[in-house]
Structure formats: C-alpha cells, structure tokens
PDB file of N, CA and C in Angstrom:
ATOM      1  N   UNK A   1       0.833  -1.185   0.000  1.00  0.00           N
ATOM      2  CA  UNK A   1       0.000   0.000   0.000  1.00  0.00           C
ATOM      3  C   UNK A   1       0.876   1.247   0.000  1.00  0.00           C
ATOM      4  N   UNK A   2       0.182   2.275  -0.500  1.00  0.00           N
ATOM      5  CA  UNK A   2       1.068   3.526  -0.349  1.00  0.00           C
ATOM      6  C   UNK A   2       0.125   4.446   0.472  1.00  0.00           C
ATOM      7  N   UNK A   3       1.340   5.569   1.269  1.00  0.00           N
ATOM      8  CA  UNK A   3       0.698   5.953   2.329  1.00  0.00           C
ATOM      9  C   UNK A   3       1.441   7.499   1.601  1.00  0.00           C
ATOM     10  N   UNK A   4       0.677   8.331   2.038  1.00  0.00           N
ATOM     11  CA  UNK A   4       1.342   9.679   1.735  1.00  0.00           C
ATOM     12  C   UNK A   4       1.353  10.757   2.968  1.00  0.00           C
ATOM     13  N   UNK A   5       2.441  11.098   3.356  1.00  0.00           N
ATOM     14  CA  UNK A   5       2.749  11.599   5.150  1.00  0.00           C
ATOM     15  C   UNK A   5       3.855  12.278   4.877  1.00  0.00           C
ATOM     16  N   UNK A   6       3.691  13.081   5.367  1.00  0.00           N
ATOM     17  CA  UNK A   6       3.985  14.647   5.468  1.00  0.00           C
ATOM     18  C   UNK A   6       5.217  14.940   7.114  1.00  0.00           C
ATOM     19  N   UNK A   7       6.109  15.175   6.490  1.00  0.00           N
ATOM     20  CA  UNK A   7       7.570  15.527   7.880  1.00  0.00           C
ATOM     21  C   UNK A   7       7.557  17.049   8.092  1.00  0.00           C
ATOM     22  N   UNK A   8       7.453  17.649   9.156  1.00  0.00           N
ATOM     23  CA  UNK A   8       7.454  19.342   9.442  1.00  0.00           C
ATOM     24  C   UNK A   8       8.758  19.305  10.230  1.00  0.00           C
ATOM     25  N   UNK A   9       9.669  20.057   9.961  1.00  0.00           N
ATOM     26  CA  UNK A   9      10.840  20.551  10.848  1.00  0.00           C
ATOM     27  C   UNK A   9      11.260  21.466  11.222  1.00  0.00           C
ATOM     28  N   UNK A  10      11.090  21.896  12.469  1.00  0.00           N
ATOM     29  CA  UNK A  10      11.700  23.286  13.060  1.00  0.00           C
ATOM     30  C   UNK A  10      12.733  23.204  13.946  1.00  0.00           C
ATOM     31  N   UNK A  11      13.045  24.436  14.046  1.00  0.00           N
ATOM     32  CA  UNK A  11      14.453  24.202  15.201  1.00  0.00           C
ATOM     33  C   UNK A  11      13.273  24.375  16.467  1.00  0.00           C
ATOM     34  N   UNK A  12      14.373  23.492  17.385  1.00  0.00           N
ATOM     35  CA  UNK A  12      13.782  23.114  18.872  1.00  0.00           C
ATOM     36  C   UNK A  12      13.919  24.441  19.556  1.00  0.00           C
ATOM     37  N   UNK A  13      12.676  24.211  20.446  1.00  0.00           N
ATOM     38  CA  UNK A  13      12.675  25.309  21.849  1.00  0.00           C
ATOM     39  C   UNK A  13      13.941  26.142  22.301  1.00  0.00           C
ATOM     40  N   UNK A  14      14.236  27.408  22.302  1.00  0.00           N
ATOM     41  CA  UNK A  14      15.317  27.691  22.591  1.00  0.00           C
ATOM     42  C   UNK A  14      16.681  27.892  21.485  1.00  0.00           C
ATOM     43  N   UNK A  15      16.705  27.343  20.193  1.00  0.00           N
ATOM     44  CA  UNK A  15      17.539  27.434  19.193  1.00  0.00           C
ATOM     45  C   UNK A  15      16.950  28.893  18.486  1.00  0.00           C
ATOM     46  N   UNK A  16      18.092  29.764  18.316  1.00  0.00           N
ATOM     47  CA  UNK A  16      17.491  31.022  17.678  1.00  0.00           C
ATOM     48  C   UNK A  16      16.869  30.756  16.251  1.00  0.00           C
ATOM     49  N   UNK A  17      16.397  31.364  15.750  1.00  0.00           N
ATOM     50  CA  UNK A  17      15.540  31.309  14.619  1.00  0.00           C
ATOM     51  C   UNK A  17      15.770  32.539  13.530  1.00  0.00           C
ATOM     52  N   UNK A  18      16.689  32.882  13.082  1.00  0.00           N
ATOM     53  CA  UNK A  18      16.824  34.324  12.219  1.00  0.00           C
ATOM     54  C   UNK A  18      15.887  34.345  11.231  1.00  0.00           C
ATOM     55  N   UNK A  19      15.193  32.996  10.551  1.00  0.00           N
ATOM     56  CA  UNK A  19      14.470  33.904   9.809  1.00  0.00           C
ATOM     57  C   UNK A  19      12.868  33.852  10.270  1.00  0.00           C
ATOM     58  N   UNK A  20      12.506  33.416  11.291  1.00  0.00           N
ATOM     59  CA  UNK A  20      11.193  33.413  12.251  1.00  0.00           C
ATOM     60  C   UNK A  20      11.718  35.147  12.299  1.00  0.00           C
ATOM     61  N   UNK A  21      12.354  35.622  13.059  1.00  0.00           N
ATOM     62  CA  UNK A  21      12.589  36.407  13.976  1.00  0.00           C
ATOM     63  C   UNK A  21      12.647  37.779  12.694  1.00  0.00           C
ATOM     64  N   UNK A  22      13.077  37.699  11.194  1.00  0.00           N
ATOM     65  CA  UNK A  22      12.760  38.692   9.872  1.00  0.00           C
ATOM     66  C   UNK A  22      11.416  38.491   9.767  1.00  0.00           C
ATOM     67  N   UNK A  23      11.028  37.814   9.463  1.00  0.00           N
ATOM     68  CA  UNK A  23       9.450  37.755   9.528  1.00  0.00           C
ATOM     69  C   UNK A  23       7.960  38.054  10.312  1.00  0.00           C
ATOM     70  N   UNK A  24       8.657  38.465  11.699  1.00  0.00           N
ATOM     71  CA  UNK A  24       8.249  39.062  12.596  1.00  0.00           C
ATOM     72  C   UNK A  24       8.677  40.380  12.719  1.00  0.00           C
ATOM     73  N   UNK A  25       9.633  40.521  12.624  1.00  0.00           N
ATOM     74  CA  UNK A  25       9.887  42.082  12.371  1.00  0.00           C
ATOM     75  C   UNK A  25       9.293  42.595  11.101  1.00  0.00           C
ATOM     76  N   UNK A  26       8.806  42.066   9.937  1.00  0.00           N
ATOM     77  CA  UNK A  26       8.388  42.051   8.232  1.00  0.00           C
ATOM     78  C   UNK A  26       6.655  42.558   8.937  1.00  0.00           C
ATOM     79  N   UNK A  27       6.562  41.899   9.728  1.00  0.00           N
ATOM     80  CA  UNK A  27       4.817  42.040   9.599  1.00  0.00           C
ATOM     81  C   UNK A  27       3.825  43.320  10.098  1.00  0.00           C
ATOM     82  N   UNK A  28       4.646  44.100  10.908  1.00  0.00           N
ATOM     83  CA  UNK A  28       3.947  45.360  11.350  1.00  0.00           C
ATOM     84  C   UNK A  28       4.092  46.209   9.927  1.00  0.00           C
ATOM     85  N   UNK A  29       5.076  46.548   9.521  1.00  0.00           N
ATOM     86  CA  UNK A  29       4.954  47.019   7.992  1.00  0.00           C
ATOM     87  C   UNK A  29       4.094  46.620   6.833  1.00  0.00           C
ATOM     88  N   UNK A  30       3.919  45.619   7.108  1.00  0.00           N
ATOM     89  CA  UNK A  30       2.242  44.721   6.392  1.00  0.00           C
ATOM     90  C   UNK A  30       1.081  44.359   6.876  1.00  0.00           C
ATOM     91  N   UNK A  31       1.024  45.381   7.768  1.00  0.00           N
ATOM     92  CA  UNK A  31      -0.464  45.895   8.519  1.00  0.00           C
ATOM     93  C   UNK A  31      -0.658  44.368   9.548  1.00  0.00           C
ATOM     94  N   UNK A  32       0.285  43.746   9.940  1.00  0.00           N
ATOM     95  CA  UNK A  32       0.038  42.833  10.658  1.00  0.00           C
ATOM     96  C   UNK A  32       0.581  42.745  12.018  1.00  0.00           C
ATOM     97  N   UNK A  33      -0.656  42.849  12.563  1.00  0.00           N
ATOM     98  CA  UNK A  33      -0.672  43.437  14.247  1.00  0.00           C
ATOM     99  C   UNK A  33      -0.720  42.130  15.578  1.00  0.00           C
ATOM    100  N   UNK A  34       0.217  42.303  16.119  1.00  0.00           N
ATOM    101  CA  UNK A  34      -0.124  41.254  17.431  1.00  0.00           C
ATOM    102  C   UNK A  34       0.125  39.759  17.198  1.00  0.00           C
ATOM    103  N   UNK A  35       1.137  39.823  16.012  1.00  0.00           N
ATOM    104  CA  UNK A  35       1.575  38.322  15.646  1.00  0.00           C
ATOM    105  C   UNK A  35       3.024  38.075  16.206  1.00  0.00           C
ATOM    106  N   UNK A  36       3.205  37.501  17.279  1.00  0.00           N
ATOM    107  CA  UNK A  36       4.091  37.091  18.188  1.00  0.00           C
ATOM    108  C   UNK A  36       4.883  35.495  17.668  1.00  0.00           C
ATOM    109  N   UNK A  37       6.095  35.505  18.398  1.00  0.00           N
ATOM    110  CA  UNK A  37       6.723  33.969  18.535  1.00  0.00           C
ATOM    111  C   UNK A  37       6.773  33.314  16.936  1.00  0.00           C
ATOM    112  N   UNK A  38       6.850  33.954  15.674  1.00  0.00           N
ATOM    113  CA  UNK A  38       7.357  33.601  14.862  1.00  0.00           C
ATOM    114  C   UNK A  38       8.147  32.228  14.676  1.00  0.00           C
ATOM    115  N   UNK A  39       7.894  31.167  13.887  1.00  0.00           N
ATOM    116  CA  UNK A  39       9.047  30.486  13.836  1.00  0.00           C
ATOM    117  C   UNK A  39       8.978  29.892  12.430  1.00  0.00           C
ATOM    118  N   UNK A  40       9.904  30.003  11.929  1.00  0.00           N
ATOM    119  CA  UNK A  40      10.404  29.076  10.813  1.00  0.00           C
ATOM    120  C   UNK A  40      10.266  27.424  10.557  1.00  0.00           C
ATOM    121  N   UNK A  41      10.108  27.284   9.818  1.00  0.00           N
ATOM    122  CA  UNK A  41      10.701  25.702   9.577  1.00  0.00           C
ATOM    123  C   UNK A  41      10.290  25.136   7.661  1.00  0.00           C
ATOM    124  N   UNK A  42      10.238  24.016   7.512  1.00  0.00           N
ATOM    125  CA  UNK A  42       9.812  23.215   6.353  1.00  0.00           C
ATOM    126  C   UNK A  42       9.399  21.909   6.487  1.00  0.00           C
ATOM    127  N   UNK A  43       8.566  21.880   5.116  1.00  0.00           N
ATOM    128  CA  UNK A  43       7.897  20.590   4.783  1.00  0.00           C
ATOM    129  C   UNK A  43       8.073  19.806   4.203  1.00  0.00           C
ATOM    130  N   UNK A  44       7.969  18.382   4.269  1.00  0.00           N
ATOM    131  CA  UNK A  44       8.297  17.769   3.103  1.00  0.00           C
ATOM    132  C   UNK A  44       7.121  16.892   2.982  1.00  0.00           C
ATOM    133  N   UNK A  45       6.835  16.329   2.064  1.00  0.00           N
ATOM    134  CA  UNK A  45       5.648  15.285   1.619  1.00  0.00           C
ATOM    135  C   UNK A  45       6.063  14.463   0.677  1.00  0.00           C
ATOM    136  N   UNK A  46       5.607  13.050   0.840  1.00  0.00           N
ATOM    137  CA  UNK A  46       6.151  12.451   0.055  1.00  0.00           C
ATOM    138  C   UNK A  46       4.928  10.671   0.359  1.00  0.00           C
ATOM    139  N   UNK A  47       5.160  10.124  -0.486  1.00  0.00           N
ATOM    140  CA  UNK A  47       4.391   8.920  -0.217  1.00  0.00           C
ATOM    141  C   UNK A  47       5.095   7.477   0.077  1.00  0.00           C
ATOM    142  N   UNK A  48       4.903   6.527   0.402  1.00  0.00           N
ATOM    143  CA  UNK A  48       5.891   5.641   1.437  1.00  0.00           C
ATOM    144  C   UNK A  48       5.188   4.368   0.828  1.00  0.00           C
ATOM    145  N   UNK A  49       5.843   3.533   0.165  1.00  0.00           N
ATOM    146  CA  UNK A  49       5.255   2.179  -0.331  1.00  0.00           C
ATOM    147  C   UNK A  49       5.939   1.234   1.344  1.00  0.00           C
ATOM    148  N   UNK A  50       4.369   0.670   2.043  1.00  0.00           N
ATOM    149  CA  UNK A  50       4.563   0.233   3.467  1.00  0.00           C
ATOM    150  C   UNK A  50       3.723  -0.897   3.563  1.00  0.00           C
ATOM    151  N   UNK A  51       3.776  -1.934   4.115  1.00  0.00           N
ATOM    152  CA  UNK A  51       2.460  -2.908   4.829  1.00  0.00           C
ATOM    153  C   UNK A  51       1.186  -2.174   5.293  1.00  0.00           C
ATOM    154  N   UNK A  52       1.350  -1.699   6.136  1.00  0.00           N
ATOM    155  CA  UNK A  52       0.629  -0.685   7.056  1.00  0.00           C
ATOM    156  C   UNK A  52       0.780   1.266   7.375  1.00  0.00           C
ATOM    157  N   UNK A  53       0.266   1.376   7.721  1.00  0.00           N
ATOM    158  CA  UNK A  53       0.278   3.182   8.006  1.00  0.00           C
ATOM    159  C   UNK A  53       1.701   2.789   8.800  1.00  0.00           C
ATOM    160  N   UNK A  54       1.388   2.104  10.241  1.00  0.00           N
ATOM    161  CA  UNK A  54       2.746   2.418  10.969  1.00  0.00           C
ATOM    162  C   UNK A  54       3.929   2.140  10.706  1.00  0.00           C
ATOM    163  N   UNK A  55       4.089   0.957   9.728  1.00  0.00           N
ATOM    164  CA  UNK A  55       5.308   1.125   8.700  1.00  0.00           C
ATOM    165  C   UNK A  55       6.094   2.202   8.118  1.00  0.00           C
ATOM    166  N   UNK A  56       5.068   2.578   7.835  1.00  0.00           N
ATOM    167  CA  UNK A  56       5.204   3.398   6.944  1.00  0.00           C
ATOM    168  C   UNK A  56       5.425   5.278   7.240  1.00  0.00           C
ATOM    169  N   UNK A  57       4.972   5.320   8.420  1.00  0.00           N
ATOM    170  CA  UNK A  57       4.855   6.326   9.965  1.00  0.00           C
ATOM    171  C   UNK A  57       7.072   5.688  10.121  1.00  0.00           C
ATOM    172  N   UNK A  58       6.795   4.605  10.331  1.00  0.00           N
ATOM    173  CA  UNK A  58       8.813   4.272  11.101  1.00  0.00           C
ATOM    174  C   UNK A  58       9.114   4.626  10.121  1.00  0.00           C
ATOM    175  N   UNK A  59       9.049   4.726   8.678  1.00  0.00           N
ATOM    176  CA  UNK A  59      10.353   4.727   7.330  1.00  0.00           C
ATOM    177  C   UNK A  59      10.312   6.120   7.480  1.00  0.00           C
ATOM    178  N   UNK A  60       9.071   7.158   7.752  1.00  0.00           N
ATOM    179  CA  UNK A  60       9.084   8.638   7.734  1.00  0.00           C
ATOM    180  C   UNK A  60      10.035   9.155   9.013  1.00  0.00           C
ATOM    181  N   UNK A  61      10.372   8.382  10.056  1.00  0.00           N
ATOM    182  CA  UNK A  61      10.470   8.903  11.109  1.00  0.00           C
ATOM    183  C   UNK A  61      12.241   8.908  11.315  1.00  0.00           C
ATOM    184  N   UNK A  62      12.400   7.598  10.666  1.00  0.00           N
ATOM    185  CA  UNK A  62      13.822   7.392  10.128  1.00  0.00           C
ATOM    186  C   UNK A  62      14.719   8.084   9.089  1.00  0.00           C
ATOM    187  N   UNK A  63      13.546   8.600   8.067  1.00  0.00           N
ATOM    188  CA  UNK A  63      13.909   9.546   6.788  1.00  0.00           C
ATOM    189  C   UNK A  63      14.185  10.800   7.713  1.00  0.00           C
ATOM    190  N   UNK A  64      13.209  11.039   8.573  1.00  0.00           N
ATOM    191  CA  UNK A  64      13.360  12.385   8.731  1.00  0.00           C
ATOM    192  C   UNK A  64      14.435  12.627   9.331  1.00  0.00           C
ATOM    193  N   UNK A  65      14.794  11.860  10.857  1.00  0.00           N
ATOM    194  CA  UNK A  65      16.097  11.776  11.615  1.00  0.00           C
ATOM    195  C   UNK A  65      17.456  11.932  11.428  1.00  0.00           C
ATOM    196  N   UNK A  66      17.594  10.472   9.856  1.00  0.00           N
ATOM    197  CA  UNK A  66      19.240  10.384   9.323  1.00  0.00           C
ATOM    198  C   UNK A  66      19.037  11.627   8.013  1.00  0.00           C
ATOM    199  N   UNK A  67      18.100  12.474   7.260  1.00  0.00           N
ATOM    200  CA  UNK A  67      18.379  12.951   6.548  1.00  0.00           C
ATOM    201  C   UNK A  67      17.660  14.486   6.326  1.00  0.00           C
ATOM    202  N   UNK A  68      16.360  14.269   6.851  1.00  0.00           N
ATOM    203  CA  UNK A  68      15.557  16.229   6.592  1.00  0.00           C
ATOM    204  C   UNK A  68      15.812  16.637   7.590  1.00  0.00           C
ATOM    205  N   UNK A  69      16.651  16.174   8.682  1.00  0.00           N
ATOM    206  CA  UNK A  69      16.836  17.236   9.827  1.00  0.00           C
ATOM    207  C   UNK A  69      17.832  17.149  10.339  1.00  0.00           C
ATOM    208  N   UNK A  70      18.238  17.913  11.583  1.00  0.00           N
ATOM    209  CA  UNK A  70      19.148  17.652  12.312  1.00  0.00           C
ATOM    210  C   UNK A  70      19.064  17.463  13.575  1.00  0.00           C
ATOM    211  N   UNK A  71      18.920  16.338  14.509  1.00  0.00           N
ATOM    212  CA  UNK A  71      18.251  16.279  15.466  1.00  0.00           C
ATOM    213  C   UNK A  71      18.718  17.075  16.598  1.00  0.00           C
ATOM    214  N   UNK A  72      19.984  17.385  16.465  1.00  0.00           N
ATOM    215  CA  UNK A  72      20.745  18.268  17.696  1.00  0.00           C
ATOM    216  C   UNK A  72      19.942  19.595  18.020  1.00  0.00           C
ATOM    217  N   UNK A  73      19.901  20.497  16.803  1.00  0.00           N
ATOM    218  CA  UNK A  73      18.456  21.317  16.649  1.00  0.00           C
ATOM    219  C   UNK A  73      17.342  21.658  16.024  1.00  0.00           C
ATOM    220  N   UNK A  74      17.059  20.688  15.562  1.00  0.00           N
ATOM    221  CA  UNK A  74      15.687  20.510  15.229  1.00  0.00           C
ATOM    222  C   UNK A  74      14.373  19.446  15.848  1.00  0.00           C
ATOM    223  N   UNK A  75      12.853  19.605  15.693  1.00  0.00           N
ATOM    224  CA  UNK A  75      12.503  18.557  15.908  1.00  0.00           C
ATOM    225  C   UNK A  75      11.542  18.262  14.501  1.00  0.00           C
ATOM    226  N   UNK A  76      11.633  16.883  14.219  1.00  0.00           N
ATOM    227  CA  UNK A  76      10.714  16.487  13.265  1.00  0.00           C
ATOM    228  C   UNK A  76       9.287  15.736  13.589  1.00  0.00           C
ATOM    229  N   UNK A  77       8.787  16.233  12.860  1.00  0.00           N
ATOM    230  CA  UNK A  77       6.919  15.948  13.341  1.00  0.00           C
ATOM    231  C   UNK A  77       6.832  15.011  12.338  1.00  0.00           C
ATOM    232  N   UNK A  78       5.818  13.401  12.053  1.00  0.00           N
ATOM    233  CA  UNK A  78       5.567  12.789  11.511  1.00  0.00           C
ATOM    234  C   UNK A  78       4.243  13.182  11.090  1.00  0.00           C
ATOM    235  N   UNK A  79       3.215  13.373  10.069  1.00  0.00           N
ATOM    236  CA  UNK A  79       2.055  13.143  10.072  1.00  0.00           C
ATOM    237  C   UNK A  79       1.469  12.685   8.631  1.00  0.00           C
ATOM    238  N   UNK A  80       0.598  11.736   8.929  1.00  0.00           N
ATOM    239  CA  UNK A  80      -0.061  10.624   8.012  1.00  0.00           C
ATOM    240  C   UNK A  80      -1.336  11.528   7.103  1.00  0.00           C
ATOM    241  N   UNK A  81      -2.065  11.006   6.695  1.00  0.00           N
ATOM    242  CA  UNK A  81      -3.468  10.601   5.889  1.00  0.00           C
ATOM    243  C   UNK A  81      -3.386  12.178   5.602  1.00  0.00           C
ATOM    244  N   UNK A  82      -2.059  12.756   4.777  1.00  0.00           N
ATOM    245  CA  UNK A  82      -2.093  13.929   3.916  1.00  0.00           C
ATOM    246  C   UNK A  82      -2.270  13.905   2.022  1.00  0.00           C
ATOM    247  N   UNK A  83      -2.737  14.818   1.632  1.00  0.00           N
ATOM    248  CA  UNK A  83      -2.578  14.599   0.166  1.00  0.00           C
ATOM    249  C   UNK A  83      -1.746  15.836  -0.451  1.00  0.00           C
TER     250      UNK A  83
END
C-alpha cells in the first residue's frame, strides 16, 4: 500500500531562529498586528510504499532523523493521511 505523510521541521525550543525572527519584524509594515513567537521551519511530503500506516509512519520517522533534519536542533513531526 502507499501511504502519503507529510515531515514538518523546526528548530527546537530555545535554538534562535533568524528567519522566524525577519518575519516578525516584516509584519507590522504589512499591517500585521499582534503576531508574536514567529518560527520558521519546512515541509516535506512524500508517499511511502509500506504494509501498514505504521510502517510506513517508522520509514518517515527514520527519513526524517538520518536525513531532513538535524536532530541536535531541530525537531521532526511525523504526520499521516495527507494529500
């Protein structure tokens, strides 16, 4: 079966963020008021030929670990039943 699940990565709690932190400074100049705590990150999507969802959930979780992130500062989010 193929499963299509989606990896989000941001830097962890406490790791500065330069371009969260331009983008928050960007938004009062674009009439955008009271938008706090900015943070950056990226997506990836992709579909996973697996037995099962949770198979297929471990190959994402493993992709994400040894290669879309860096675990020292980042954290990667797993999530399933995306298109």
């Amino acid at each position: 079966m193929e499963f299509a699940l989606q990896v989000d990565v941001t830097l962890r709690e406490g790791i500065a963020d330069p371009a969260g932190a331009t983008i928050e400074r960007a938004l009062p100049a674009l009439g955008f008021s009271g938008v706090h705590r900015v943070r950056a990150g990226k997506t990836f999507l992709f579909a996973v030929e697996a037995p099962d969802e949770a198979a297929a959930r471990a190959v994402a979780a493993d992709l994400a670990a040894r290669l879309l992130s860096n675990p020292v500062i980042e954290d990667a989010r797993v999530r399933g039943d995306v298109s």
